[in-house]
C-alpha atoms as a PDB file:
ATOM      1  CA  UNK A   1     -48.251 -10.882 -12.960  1.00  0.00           C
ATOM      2  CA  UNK A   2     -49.717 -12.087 -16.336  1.00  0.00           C
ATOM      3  CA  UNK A   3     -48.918 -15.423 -17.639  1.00  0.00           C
ATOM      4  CA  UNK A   4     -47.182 -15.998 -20.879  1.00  0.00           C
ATOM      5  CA  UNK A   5     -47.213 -18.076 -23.186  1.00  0.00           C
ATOM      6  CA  UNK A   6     -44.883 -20.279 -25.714  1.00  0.00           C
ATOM      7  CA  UNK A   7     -45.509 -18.310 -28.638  1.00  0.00           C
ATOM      8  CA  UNK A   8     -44.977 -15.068 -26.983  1.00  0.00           C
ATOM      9  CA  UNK A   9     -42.034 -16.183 -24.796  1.00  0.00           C
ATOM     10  CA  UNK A  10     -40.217 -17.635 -28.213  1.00  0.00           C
ATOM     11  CA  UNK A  11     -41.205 -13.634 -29.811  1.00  0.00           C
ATOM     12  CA  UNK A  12     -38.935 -12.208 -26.890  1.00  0.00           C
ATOM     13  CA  UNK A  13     -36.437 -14.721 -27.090  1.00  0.00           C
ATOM     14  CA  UNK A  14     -36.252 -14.421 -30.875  1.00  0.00           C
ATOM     15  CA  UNK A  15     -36.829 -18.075 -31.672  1.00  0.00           C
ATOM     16  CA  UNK A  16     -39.210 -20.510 -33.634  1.00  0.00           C
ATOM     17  CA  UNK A  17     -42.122 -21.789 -31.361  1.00  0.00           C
ATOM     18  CA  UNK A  18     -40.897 -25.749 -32.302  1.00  0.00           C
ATOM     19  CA  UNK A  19     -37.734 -24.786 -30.916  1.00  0.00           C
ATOM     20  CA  UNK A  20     -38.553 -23.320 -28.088  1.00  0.00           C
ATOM     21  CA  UNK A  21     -41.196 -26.161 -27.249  1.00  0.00           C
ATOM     22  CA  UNK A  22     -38.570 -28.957 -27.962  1.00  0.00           C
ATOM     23  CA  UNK A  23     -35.625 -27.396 -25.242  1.00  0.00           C
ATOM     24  CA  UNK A  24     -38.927 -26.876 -22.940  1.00  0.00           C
ATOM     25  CA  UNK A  25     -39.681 -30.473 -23.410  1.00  0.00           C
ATOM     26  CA  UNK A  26     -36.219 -31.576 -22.988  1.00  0.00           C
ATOM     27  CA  UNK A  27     -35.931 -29.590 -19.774  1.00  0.00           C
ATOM     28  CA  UNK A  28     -38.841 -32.034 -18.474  1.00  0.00           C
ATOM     29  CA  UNK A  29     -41.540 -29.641 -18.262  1.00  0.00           C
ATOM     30  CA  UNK A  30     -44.041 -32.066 -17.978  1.00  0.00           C
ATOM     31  CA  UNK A  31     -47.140 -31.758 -19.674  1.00  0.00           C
ATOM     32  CA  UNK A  32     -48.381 -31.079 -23.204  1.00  0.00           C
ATOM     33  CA  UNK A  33     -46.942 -28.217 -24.722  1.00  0.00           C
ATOM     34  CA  UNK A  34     -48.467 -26.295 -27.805  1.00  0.00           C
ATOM     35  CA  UNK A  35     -48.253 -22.729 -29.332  1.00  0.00           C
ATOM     36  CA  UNK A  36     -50.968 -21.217 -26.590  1.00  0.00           C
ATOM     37  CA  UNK A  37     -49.818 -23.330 -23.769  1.00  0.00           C
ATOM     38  CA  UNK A  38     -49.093 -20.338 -20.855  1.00  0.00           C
ATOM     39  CA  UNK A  39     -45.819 -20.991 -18.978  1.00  0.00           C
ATOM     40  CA  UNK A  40     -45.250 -20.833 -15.562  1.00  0.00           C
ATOM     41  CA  UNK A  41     -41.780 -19.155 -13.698  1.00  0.00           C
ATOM     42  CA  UNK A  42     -40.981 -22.508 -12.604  1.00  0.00           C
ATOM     43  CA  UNK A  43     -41.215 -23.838 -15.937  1.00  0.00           C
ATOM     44  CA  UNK A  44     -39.127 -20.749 -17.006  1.00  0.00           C
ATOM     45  CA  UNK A  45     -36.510 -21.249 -14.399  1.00  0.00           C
ATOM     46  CA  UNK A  46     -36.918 -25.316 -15.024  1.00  0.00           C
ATOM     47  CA  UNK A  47     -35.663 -24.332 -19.013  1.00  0.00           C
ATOM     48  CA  UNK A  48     -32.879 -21.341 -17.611  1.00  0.00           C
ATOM     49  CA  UNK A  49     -31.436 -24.293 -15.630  1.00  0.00           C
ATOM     50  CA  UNK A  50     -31.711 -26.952 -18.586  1.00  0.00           C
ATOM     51  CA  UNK A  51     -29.589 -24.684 -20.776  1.00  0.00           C
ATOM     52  CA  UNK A  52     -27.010 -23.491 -18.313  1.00  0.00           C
ATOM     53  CA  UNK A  53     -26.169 -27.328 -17.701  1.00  0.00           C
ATOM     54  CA  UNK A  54     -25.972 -28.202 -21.651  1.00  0.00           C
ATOM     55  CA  UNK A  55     -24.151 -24.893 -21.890  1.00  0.00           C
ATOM     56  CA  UNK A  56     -21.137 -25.795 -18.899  1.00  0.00           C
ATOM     57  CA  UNK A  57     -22.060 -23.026 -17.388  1.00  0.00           C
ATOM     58  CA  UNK A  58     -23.863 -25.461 -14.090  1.00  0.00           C
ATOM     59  CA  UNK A  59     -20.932 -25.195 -11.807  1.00  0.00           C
ATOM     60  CA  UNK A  60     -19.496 -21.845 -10.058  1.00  0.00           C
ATOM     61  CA  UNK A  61     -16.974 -19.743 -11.691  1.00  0.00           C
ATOM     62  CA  UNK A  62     -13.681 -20.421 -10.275  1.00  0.00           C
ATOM     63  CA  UNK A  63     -11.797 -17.358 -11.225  1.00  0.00           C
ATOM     64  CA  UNK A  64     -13.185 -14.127 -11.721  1.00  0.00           C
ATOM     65  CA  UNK A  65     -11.107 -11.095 -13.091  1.00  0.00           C
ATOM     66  CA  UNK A  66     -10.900  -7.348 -11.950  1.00  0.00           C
ATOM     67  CA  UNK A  67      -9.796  -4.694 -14.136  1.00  0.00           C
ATOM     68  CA  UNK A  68      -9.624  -1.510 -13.442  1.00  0.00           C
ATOM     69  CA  UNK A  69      -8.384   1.779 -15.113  1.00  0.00           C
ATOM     70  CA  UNK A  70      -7.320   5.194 -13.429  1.00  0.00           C
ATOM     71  CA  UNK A  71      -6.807   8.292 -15.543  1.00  0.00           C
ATOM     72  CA  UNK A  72      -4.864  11.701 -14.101  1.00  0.00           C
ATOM     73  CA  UNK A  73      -3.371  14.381 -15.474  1.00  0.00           C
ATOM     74  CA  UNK A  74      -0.012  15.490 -14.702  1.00  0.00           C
ATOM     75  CA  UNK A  75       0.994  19.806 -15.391  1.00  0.00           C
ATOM     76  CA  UNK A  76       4.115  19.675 -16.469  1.00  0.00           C
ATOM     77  CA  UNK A  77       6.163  23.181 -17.732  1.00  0.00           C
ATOM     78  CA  UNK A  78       9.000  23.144 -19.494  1.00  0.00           C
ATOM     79  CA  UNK A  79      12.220  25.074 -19.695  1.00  0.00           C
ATOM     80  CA  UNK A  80      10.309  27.900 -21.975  1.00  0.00           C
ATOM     81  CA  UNK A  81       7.673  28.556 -19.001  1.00  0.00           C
ATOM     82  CA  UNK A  82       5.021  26.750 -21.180  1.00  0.00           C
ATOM     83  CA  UNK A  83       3.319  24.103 -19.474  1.00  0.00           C
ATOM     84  CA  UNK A  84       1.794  21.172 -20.876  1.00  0.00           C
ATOM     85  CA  UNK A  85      -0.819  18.704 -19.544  1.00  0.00           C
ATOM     86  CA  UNK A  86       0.131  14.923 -19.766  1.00  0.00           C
ATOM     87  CA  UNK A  87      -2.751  12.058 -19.353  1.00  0.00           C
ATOM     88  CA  UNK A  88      -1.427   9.257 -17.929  1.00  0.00           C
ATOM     89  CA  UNK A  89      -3.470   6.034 -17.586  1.00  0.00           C
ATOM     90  CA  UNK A  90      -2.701   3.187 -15.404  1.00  0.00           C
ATOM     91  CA  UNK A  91      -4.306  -0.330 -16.281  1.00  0.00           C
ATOM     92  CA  UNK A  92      -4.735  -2.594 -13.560  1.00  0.00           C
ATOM     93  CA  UNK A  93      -6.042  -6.475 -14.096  1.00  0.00           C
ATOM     94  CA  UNK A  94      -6.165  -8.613 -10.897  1.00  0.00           C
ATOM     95  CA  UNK A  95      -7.436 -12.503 -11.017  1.00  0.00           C
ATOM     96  CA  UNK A  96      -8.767 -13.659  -8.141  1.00  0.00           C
ATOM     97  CA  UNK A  97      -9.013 -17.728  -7.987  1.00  0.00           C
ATOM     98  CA  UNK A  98     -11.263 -19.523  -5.628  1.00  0.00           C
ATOM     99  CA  UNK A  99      -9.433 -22.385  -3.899  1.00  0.00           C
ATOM    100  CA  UNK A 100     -11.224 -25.674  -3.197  1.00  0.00           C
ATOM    101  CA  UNK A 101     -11.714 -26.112   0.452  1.00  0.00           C
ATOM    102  CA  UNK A 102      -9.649 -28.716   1.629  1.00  0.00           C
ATOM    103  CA  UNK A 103     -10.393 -30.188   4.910  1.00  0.00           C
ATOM    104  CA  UNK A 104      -7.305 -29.595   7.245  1.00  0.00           C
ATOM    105  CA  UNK A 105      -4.720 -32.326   8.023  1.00  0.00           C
ATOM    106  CA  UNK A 106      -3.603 -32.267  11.591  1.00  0.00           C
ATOM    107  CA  UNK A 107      -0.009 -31.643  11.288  1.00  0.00           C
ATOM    108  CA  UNK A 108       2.511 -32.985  14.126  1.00  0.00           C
ATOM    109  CA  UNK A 109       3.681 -30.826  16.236  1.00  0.00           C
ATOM    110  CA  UNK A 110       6.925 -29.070  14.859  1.00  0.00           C
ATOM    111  CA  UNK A 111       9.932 -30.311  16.301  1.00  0.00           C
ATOM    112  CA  UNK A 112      12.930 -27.560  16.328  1.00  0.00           C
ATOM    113  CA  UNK A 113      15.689 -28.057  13.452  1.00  0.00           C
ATOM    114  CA  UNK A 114      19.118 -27.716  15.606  1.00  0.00           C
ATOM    115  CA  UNK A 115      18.740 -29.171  19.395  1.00  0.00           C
ATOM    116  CA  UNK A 116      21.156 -27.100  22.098  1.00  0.00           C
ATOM    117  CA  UNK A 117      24.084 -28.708  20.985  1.00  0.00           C
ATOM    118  CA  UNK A 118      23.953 -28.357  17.478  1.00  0.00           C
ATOM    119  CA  UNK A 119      22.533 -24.433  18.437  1.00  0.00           C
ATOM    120  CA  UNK A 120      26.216 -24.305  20.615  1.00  0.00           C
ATOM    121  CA  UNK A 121      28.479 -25.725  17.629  1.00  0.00           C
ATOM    122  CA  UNK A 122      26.704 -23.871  14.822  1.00  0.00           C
ATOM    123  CA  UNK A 123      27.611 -20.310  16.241  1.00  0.00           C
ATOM    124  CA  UNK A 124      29.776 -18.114  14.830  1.00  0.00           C
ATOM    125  CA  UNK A 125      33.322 -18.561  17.349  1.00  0.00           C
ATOM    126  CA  UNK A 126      35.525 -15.618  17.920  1.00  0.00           C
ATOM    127  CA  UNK A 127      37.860 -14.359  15.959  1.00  0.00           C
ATOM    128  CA  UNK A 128      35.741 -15.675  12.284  1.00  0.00           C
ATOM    129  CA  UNK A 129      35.239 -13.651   9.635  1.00  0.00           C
ATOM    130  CA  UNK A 130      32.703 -11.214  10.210  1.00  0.00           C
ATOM    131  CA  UNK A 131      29.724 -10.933   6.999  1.00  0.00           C
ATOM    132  CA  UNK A 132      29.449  -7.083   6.653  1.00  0.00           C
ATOM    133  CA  UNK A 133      32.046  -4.995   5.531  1.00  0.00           C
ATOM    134  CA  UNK A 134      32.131  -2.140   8.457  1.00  0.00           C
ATOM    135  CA  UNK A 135      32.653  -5.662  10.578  1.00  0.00           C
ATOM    136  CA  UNK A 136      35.405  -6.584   8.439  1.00  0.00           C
ATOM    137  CA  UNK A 137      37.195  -3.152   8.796  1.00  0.00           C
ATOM    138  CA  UNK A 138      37.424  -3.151  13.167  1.00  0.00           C
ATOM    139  CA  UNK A 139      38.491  -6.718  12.282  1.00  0.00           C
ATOM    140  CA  UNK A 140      41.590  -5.445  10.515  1.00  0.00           C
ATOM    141  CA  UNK A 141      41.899  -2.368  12.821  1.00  0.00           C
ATOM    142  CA  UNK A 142      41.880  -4.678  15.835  1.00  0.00           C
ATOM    143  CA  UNK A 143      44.536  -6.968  14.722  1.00  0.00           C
ATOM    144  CA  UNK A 144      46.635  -3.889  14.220  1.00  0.00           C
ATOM    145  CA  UNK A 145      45.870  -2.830   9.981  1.00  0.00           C
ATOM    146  CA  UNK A 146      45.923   0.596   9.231  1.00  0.00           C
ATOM    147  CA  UNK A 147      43.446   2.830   7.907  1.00  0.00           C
ATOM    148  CA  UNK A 148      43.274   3.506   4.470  1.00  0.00           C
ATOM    149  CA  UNK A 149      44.718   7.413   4.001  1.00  0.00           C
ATOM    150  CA  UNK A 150      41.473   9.166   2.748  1.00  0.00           C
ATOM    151  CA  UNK A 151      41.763  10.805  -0.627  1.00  0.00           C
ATOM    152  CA  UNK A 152      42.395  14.506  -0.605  1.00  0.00           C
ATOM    153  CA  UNK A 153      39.456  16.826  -2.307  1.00  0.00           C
ATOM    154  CA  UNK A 154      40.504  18.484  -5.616  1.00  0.00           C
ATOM    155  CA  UNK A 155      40.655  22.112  -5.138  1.00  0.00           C
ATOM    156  CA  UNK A 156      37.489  23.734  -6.654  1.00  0.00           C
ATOM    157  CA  UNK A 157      38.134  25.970  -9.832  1.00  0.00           C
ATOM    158  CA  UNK A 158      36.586  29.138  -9.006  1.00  0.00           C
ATOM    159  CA  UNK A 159      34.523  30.704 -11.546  1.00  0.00           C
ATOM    160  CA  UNK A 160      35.359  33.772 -13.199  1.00  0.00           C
ATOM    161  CA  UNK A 161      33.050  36.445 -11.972  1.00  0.00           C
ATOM    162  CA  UNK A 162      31.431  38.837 -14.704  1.00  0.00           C
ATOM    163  CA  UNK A 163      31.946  42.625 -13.767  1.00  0.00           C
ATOM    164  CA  UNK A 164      28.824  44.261 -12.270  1.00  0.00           C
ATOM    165  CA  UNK A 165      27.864  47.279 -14.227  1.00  0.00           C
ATOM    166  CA  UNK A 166      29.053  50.304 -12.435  1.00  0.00           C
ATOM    167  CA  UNK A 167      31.919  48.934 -10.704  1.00  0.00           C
ATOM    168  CA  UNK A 168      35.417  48.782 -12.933  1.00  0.00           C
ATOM    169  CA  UNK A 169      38.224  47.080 -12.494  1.00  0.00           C
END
């Protein structure tokens, strides 16, 4: 691979030489730097470093976001018999955080909420109110209630039929 050097690597980068030589020398590339002095990749990834760590960009990205689109089509016809096509895009963004990693505690051991004679007290006794209302109805049918009479269906109008062609009435 052919060395380059500080003038040529400040023409790609699209800054003055001084420039470039003062962040190179603040990176602590360490030897004398002029116009013709060829660079190295480790003095290259020595500067890329440099800059990311004046920049904040040193540490890992802690959240890192997903987007993503979706287009269809839907045919859709109408009451005419003319159909139309519909785009419909869907937009989807999803962050994903990464958590720090915690070292793990060791819990105690869980001890139960209710012992057995709480557990024997805390049930439901016979004859309480029951939570759904189907349970609530064969309560009141068991202590002797009557069903409710069930409403009677209107009669349906008929519709008046249109005569047939041939046929008279």
């Amino acid at each position: 691979m052919a060395q380059i050097n500080v003038t040529q690597l400040a023409q790609q980068l699209g800054l003055p030489t001084a420039l470039l030589i003062e962040q190179l020398q603040a990176a602590g590339v360490g030897r004398a730097l002029a116009a013709d002095t060829p660079l190295t990749e480790k003095d290259k990834t020595q500067l890329l470093d440099h800059l990311r760590k004046a920049h904040g960009a040193a540490e890992a990205k802690q959240k890192i976001t997903l987007t993503r689109r979706q287009t269809t089509e839907i045919k859709k016809s109408d009451n005419m018999g003319k159909s139309r096509t519909i785009h419909v895009e869907v937009r989807k963004k999803r962050v994903l955080v990464k958590r720090d990693a915690e070292p793990e505690v060791a819990a105690e051991p869980a001890r139960p909420v209710l012992d057995a004679d709480r557990l024997r007290s805390a049930r439901p006794r016979r004859g309480s109110r029951p939570s759904s209302p189907r349970g609530r109805r064969r309560m009141r049918r068991r202590n002797g209630a009557r069903r409710k009479p069930r409403p009677s269906p209107r009669p349906r109008r008929r519709r008046k039929q249109s005569p047939r062609p041939g046929r008279r009435r």
